[in-house]
C-alpha atoms as a PDB file:
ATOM      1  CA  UNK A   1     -59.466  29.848  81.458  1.00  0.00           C
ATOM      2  CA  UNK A   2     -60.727  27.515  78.855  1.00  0.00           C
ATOM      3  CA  UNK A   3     -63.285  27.944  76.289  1.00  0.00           C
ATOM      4  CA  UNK A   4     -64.373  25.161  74.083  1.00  0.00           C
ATOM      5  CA  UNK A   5     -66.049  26.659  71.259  1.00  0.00           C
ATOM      6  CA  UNK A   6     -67.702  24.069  69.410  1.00  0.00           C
ATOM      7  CA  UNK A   7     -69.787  20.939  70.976  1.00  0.00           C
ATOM      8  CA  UNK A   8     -72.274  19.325  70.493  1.00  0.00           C
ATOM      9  CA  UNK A   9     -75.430  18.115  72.676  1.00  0.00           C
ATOM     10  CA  UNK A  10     -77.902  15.448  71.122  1.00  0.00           C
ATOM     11  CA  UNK A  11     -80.982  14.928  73.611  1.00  0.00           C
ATOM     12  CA  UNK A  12     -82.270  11.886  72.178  1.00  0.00           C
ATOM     13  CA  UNK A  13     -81.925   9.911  68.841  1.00  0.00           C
ATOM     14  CA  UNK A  14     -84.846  11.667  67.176  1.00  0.00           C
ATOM     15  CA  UNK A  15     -82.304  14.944  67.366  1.00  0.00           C
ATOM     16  CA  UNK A  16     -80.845  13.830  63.772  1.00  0.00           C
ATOM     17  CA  UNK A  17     -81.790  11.644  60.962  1.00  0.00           C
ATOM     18  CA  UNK A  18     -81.501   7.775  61.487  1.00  0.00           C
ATOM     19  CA  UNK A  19     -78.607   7.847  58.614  1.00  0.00           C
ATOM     20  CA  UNK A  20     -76.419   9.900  60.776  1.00  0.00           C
ATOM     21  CA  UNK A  21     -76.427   7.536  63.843  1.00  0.00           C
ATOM     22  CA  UNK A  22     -75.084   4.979  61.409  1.00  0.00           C
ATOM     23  CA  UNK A  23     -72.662   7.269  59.696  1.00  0.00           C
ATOM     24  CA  UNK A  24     -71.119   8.341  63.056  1.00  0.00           C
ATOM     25  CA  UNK A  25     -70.945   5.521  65.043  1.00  0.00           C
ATOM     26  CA  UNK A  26     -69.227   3.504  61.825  1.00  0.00           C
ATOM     27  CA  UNK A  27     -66.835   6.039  61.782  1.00  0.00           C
ATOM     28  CA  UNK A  28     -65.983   6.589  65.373  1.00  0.00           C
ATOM     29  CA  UNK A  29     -66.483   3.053  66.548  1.00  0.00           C
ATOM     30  CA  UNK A  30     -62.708   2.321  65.468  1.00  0.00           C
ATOM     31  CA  UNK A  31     -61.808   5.136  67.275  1.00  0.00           C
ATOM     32  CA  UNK A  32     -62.704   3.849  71.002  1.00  0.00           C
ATOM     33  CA  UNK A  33     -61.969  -0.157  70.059  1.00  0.00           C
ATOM     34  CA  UNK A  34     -65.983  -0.560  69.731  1.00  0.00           C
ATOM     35  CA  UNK A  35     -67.896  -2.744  67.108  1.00  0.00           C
ATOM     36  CA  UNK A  36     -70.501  -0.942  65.555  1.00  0.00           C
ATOM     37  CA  UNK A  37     -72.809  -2.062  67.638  1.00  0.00           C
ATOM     38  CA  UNK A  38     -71.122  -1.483  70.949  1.00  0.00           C
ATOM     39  CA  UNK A  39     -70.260   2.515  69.765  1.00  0.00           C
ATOM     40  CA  UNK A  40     -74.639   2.272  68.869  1.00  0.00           C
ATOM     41  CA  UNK A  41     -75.196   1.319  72.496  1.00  0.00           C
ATOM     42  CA  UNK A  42     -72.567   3.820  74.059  1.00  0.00           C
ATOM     43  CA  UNK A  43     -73.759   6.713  72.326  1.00  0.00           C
ATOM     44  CA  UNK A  44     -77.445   6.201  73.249  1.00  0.00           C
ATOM     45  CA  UNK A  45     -76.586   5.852  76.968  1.00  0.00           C
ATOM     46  CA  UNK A  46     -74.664   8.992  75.995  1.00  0.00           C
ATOM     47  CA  UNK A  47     -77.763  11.285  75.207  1.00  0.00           C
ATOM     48  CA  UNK A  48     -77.936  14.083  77.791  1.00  0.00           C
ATOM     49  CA  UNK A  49     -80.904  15.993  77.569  1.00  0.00           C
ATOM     50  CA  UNK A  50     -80.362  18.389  80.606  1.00  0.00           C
ATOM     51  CA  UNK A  51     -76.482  18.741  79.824  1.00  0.00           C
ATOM     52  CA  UNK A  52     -75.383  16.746  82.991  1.00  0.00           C
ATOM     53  CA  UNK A  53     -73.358  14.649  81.004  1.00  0.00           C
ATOM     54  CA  UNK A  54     -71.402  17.170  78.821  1.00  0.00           C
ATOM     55  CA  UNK A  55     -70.699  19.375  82.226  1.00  0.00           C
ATOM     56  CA  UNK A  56     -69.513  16.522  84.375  1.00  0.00           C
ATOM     57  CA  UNK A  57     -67.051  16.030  81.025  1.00  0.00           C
ATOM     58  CA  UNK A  58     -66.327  19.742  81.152  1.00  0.00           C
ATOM     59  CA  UNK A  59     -65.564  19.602  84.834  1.00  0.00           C
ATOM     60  CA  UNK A  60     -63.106  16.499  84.283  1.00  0.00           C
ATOM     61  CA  UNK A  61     -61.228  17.818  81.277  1.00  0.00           C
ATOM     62  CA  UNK A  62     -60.933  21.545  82.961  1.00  0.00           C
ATOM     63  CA  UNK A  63     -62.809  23.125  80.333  1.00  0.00           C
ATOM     64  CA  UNK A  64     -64.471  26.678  81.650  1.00  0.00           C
ATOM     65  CA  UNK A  65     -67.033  27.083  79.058  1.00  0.00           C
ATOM     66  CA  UNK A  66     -68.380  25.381  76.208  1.00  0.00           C
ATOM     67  CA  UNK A  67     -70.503  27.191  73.301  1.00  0.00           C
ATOM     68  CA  UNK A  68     -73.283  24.706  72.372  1.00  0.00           C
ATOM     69  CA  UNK A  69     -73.703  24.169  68.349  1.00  0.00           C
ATOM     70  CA  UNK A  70     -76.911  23.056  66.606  1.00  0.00           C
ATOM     71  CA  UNK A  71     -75.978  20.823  63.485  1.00  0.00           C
ATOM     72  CA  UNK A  72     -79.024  21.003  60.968  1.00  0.00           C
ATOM     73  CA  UNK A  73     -78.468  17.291  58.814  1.00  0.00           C
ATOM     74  CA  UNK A  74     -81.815  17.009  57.831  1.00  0.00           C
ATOM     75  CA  UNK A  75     -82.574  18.205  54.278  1.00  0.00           C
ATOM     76  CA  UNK A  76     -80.702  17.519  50.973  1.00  0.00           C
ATOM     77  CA  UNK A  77     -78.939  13.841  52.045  1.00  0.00           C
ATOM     78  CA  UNK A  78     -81.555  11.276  52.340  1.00  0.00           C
ATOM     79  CA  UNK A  79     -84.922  13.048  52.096  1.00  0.00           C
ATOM     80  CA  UNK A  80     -85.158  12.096  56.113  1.00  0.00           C
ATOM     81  CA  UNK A  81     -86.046  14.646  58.100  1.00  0.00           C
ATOM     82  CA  UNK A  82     -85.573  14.735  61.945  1.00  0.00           C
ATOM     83  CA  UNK A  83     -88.772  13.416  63.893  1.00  0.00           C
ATOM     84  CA  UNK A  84     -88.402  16.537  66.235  1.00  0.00           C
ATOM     85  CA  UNK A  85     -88.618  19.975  64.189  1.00  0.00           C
ATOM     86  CA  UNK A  86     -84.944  21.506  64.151  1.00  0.00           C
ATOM     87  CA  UNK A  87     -87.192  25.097  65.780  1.00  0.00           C
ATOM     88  CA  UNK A  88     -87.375  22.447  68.718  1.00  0.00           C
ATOM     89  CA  UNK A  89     -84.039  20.981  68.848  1.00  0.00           C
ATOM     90  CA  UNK A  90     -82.990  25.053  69.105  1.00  0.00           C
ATOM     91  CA  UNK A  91     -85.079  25.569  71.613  1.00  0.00           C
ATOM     92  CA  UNK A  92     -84.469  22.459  73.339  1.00  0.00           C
ATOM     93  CA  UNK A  93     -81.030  23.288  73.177  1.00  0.00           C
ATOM     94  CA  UNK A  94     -81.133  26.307  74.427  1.00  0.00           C
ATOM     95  CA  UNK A  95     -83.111  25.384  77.174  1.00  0.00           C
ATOM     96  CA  UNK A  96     -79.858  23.229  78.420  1.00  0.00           C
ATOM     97  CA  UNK A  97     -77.838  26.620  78.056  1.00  0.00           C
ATOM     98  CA  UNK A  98     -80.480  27.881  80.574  1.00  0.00           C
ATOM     99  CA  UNK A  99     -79.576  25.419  83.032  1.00  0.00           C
ATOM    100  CA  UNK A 100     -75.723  26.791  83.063  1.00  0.00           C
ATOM    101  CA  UNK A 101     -75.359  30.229  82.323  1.00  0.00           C
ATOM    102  CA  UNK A 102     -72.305  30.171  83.847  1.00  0.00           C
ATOM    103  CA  UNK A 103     -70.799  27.537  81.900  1.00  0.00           C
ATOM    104  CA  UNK A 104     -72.491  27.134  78.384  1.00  0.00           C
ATOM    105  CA  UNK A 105     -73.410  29.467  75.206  1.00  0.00           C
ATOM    106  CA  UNK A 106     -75.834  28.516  72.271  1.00  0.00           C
ATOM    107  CA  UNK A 107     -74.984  28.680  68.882  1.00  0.00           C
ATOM    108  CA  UNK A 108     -78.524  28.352  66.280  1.00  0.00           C
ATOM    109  CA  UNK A 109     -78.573  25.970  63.919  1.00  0.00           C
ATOM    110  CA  UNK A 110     -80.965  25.773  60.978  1.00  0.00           C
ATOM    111  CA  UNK A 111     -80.124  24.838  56.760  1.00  0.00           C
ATOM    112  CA  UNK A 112     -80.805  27.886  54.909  1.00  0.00           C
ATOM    113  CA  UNK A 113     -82.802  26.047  52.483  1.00  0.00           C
ATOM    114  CA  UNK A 114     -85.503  25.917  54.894  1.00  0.00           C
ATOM    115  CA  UNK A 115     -88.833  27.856  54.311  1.00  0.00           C
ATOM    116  CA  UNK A 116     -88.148  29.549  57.952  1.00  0.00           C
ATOM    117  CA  UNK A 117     -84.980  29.780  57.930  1.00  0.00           C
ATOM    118  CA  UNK A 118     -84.074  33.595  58.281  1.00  0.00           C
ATOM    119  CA  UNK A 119     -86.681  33.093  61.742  1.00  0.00           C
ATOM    120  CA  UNK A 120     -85.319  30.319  63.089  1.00  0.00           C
ATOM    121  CA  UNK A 121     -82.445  32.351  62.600  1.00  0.00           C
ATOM    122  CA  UNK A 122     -83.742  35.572  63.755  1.00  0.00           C
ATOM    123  CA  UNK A 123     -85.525  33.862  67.170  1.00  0.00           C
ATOM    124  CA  UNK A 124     -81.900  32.634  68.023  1.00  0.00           C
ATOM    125  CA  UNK A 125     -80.230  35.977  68.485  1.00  0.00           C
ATOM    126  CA  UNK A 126     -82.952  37.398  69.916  1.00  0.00           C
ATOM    127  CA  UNK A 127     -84.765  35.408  71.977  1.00  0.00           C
ATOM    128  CA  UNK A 128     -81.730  32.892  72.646  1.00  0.00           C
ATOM    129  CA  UNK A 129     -79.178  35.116  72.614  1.00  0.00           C
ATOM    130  CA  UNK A 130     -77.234  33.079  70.365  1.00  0.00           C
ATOM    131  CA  UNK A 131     -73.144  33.833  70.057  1.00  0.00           C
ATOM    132  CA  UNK A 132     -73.217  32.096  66.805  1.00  0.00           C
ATOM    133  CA  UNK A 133     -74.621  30.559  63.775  1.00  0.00           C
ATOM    134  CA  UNK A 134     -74.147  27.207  63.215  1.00  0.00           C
ATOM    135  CA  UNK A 135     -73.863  26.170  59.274  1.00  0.00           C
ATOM    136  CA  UNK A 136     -73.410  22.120  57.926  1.00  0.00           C
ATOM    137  CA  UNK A 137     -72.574  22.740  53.940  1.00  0.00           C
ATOM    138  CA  UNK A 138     -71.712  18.566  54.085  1.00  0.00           C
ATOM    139  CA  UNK A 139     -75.778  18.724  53.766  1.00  0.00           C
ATOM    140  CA  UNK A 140     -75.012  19.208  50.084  1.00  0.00           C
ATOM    141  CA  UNK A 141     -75.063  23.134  49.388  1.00  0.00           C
ATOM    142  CA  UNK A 142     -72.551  25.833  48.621  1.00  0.00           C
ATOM    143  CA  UNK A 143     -71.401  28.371  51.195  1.00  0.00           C
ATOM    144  CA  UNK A 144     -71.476  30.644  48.266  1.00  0.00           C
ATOM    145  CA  UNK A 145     -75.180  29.278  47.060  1.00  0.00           C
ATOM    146  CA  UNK A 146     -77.480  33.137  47.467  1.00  0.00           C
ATOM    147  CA  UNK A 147     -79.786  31.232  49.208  1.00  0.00           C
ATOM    148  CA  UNK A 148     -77.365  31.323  52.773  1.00  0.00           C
ATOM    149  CA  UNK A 149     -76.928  35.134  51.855  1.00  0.00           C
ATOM    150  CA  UNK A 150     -79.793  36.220  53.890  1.00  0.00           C
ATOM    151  CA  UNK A 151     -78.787  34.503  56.982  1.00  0.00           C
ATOM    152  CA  UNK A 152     -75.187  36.092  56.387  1.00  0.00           C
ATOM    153  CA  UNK A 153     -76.529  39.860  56.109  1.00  0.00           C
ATOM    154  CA  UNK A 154     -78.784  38.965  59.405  1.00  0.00           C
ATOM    155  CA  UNK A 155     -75.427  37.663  61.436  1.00  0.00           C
ATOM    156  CA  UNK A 156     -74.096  40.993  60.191  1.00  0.00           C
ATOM    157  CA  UNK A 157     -76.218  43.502  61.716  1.00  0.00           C
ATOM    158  CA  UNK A 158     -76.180  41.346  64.778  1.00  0.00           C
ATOM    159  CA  UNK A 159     -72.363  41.289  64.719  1.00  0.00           C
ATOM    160  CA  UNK A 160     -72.545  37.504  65.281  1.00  0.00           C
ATOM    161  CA  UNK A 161     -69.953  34.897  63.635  1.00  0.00           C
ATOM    162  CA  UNK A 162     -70.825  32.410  60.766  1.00  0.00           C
ATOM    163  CA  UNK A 163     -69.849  28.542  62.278  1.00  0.00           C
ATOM    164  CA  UNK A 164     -69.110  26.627  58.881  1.00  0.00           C
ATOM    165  CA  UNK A 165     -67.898  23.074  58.968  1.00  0.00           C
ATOM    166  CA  UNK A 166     -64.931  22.500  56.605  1.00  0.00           C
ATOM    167  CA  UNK A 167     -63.175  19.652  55.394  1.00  0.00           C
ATOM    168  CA  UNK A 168     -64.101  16.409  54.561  1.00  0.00           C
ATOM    169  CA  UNK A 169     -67.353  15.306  55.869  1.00  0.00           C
ATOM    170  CA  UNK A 170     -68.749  11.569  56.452  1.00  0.00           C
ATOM    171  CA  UNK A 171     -70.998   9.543  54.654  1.00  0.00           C
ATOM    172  CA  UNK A 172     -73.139  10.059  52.440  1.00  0.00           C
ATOM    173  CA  UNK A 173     -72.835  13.853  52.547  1.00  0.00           C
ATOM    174  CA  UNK A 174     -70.277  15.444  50.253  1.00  0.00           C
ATOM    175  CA  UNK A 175     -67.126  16.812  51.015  1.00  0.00           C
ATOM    176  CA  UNK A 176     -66.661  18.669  47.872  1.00  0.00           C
ATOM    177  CA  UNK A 177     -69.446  21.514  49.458  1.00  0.00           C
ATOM    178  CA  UNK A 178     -66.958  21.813  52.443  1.00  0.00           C
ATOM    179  CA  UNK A 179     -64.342  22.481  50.131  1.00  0.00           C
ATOM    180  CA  UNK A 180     -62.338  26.310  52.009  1.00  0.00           C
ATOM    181  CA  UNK A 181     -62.396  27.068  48.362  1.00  0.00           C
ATOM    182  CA  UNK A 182     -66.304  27.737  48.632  1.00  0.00           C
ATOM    183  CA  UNK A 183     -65.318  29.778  51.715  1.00  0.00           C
ATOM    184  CA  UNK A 184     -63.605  32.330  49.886  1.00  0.00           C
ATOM    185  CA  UNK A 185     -66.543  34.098  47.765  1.00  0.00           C
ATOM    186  CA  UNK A 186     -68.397  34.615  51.317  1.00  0.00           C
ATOM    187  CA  UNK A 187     -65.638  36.045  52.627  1.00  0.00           C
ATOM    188  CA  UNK A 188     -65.180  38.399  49.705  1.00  0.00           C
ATOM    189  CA  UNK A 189     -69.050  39.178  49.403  1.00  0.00           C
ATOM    190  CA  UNK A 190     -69.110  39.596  53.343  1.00  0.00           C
ATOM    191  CA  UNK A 191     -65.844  41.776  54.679  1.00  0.00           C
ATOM    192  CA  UNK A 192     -67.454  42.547  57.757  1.00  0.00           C
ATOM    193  CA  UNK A 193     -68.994  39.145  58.811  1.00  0.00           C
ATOM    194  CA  UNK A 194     -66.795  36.946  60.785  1.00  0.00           C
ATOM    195  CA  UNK A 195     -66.441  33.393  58.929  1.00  0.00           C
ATOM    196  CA  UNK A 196     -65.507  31.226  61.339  1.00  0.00           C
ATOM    197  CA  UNK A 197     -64.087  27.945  59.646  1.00  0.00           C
ATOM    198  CA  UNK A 198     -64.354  24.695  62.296  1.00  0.00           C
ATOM    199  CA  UNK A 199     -61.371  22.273  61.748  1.00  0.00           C
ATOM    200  CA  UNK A 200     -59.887  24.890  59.552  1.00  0.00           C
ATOM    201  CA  UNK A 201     -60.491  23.005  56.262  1.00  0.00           C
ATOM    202  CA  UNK A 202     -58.777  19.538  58.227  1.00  0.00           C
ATOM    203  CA  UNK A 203     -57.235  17.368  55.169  1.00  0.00           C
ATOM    204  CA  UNK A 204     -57.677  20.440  53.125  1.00  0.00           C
ATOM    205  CA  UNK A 205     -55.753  22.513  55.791  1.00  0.00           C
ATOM    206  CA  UNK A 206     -53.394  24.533  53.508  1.00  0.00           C
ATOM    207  CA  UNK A 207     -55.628  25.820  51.284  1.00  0.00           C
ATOM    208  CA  UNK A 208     -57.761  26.970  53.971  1.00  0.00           C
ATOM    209  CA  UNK A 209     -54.929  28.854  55.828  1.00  0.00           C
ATOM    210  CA  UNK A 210     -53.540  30.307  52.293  1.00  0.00           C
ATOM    211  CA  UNK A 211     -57.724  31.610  51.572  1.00  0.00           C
ATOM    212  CA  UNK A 212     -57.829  33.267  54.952  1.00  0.00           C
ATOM    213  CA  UNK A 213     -54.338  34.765  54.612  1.00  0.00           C
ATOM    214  CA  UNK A 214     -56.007  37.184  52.201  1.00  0.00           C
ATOM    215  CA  UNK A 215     -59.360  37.131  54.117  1.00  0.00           C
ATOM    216  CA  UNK A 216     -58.771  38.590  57.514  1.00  0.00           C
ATOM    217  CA  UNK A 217     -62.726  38.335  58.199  1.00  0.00           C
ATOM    218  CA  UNK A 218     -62.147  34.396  58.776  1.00  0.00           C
ATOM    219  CA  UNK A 219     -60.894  32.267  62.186  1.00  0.00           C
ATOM    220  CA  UNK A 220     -60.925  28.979  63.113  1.00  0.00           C
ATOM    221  CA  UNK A 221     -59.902  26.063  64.898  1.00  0.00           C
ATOM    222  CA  UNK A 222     -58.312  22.663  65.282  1.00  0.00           C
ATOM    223  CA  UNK A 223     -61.507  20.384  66.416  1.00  0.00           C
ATOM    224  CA  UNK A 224     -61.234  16.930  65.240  1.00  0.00           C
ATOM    225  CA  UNK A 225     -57.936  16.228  65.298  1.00  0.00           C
ATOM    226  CA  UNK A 226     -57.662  14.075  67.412  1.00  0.00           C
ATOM    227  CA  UNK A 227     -57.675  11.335  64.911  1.00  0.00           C
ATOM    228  CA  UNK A 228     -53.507  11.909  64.663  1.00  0.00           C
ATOM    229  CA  UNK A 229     -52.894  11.308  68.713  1.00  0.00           C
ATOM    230  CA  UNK A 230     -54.455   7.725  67.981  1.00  0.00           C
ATOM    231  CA  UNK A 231     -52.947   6.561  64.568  1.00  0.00           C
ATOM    232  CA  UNK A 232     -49.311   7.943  66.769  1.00  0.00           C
ATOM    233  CA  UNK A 233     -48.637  10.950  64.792  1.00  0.00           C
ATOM    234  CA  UNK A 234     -49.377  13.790  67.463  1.00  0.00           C
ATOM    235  CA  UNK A 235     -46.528  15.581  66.733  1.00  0.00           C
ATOM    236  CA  UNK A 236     -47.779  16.621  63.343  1.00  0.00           C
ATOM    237  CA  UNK A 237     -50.711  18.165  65.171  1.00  0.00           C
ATOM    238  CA  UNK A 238     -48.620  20.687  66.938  1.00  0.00           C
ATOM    239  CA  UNK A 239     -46.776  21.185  63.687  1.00  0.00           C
ATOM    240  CA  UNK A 240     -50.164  22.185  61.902  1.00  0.00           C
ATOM    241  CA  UNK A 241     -51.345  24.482  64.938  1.00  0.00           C
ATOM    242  CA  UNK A 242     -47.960  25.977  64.782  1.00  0.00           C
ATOM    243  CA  UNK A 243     -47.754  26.484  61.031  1.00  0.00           C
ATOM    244  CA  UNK A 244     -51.393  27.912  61.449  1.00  0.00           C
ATOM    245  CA  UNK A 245     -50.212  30.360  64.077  1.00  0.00           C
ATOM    246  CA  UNK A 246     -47.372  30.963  62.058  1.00  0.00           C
ATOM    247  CA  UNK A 247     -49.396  32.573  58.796  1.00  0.00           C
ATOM    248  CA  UNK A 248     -52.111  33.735  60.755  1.00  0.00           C
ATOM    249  CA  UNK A 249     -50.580  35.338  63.907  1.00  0.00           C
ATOM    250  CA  UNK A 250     -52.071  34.057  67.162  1.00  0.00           C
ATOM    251  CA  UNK A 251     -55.200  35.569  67.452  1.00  0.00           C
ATOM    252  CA  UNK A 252     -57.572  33.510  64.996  1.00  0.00           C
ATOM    253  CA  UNK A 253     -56.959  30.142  66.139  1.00  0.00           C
ATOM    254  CA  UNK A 254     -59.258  28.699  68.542  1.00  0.00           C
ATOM    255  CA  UNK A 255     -59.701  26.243  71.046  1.00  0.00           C
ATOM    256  CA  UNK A 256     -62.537  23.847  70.346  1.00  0.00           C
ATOM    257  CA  UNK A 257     -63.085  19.968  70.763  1.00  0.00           C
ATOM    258  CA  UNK A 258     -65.864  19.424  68.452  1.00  0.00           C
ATOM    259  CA  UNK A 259     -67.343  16.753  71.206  1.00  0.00           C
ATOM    260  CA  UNK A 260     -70.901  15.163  71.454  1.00  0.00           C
ATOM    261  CA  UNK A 261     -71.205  14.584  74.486  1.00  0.00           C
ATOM    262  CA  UNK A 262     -70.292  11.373  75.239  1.00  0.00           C
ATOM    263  CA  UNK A 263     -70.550   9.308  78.891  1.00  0.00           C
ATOM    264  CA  UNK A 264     -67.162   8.500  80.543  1.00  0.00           C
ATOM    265  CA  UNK A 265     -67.349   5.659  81.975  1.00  0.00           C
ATOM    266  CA  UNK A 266     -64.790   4.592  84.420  1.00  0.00           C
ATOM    267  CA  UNK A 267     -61.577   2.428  83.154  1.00  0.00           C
ATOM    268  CA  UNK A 268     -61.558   3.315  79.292  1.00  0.00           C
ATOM    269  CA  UNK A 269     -59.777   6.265  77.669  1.00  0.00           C
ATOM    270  CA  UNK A 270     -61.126   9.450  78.543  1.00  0.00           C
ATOM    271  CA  UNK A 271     -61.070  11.390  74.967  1.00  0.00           C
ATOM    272  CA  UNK A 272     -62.088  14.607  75.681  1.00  0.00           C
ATOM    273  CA  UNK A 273     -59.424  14.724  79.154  1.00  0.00           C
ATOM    274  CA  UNK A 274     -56.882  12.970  77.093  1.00  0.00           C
ATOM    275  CA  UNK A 275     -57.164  15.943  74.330  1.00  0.00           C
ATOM    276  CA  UNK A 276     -57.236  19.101  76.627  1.00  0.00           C
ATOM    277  CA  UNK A 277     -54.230  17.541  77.962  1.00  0.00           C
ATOM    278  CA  UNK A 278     -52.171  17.249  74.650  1.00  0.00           C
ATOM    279  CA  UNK A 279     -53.104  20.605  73.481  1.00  0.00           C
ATOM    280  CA  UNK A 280     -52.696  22.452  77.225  1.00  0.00           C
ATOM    281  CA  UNK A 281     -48.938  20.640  77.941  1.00  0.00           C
ATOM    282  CA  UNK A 282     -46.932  20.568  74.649  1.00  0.00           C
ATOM    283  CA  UNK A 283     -45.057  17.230  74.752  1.00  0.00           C
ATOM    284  CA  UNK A 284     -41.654  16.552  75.126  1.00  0.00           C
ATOM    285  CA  UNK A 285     -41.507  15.354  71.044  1.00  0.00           C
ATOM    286  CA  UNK A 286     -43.247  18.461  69.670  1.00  0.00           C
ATOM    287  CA  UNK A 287     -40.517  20.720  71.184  1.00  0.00           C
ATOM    288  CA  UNK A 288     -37.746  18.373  70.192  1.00  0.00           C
ATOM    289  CA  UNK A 289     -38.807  19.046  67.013  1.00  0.00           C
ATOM    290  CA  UNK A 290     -39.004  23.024  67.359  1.00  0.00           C
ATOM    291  CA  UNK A 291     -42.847  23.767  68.374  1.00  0.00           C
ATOM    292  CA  UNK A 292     -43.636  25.816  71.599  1.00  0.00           C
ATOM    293  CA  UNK A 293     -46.103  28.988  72.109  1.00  0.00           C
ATOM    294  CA  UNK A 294     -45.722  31.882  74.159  1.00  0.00           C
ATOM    295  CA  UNK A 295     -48.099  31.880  76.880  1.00  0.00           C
ATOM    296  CA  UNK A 296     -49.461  34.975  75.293  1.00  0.00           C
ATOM    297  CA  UNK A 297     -50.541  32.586  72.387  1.00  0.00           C
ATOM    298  CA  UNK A 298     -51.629  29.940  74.562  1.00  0.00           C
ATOM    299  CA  UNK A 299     -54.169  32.455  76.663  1.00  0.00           C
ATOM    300  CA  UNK A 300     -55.077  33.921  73.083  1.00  0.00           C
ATOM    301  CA  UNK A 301     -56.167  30.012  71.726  1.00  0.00           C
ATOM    302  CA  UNK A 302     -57.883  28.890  75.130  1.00  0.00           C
ATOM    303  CA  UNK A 303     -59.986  31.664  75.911  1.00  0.00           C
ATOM    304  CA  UNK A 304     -58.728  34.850  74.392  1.00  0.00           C
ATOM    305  CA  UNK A 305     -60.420  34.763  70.923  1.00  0.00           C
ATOM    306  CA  UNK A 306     -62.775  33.263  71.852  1.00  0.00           C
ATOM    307  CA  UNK A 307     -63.646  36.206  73.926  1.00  0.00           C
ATOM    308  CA  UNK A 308     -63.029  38.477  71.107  1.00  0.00           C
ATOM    309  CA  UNK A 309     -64.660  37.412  68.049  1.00  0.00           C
ATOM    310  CA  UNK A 310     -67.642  35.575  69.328  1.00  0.00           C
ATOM    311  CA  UNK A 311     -68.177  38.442  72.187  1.00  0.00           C
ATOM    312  CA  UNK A 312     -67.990  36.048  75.440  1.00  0.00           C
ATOM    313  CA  UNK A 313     -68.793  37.599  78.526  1.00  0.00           C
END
């Protein structure tokens, strides 16, 4: 089995702030041999607002389940709010977990600087049965800022994870409030909340690992990466998931894509096939080099903690 812990579904454009759109596209655009304006196009014929789009990916990479993650970008950046409340886009978004309860979980989204937040929070475990709590600290705030602390103590007594981005973050957000050193005085303040860290701190990698060394309340995963099978440097991926593995032991890595979603369209490269592939085969370069897994720490990454920590069914 595969679980993908971290996607993302955008319904329409009004989902995020108009900077975003720019911001992502620029950035991925080089990515999948687009202009700017091409990647613009693709990704709005890419909106899926009943999820038939991110399944149909699912069901072509092999991917079992998928947990669904609400990114909240619109405070602190620009002053540009989203046109549709983010209390819609969660329940919007949980309404496309409804359709496939067999094949996708909801994470809530909200900033904690909002007025509401703690309810938004508070209606997604309980009425939407969230598995976890999706945090963007790119937005410019501090993991560590008291304001998140309430939404930390709720996830708590719910026995929920906390879904923090870390690493470097695009424009204009910040990456010095994704910094894993901002991690670490959660994790400290919080020893029975699980801190789970997406693309495990990416260009900031080491410190993150050598932070949750001493913090055994924090996971994470590889999403992202996928930047390194492109620029022709894959093997170093398998390095890094081996060296996490390594300090860590095998069961708080996870499998995740970080994925939005978007439309395959027949005769250009299929990203999200083309990474299940790399990670679920280990090439013939990584193990000339000295990287394998046991198949007990290849169930573990795909699906096994996954189960564990975020409570899958």
């Amino acid at each position: 089995m595969i679980i993908d812990t971290h996607i993302h579904i955008f319904g329409s454009r009004d989902w995020w702030p108009e900077w975003t759109w720019q911001a992502i596209n620029q950035l991925q655009a080089p990515r999948f041999g687009k202009t700017v304006e091409e990647m613009a196009r693709y990704r709005e014929e890419s909106f899926d607002p009943t999820g038939e789009i991110t399944v149909a990916n699912m069901d072509r990479a092999g991917v079992d389940k998928a947990v669904v993650c609400v990114a909240d970008l619109g405070l602190g950046v620009s002053g540009e709010d989203t046109k549709v409340s983010i209390e819609e886009i969660n329940r919007l978004t949980h309404d496309i977990v409804k359709r496939y309860p067999e094949r996708l979980y909801f994470s809530v989204g909200v900033d904690p600087r909002r007025r509401n937040a703690v309810e938004i929070v508070e209606t997604g475990i309980k009425e939407m049965g969230a598995k976890t709590l999706k945090l963007y600290p790119g937005a410019c705030w501090y993991p560590s800022d008291r304001i998140a602390y309430p939404l930390y103590e709720r996830c708590v007594d719910a026995g929920i994870p906390v879904n923090f981005h870390t690493g470097p973050v695009f424009g204009p957000m910040k990456s010095k409030f994704t910094h894993p050193i901002h991690i670490d005085e959660v994790a400290a303040d919080f020893p029975d909340l699980t801190i789970y860290c997406t693309h495990y701190g990416h260009g900031s990698f080491m410190e993150m690992v050598a932070i949750a060394r001493t913090r055994p309340n924090i996971i994470g995963d590889m999403a992202a990466w996928i930047g390194w099978f492109h620029c022709g440097e894959s093997v170093h991926y398998y390095q890094v998931w081996r060296f996490i593995t390594n300090m860590l032991g095998r069961g708080r890595v996870l499998f995740a894509s970080d994925q939005t979603g978007l439309k395959y369209k027949a005769g250009e490269s299929d990203e999200y096939v083309s990474l299940v592939n790399a990670v679920r085969q280990i090439p013939e370069e990584a193990k000339a080099v000295g990287v394998s897994f046991t198949e007990e720490e290849m169930e573990s990454f795909f699906s096994g903690n996954a189960r564990k920590w975020l409570k899958l069914a």
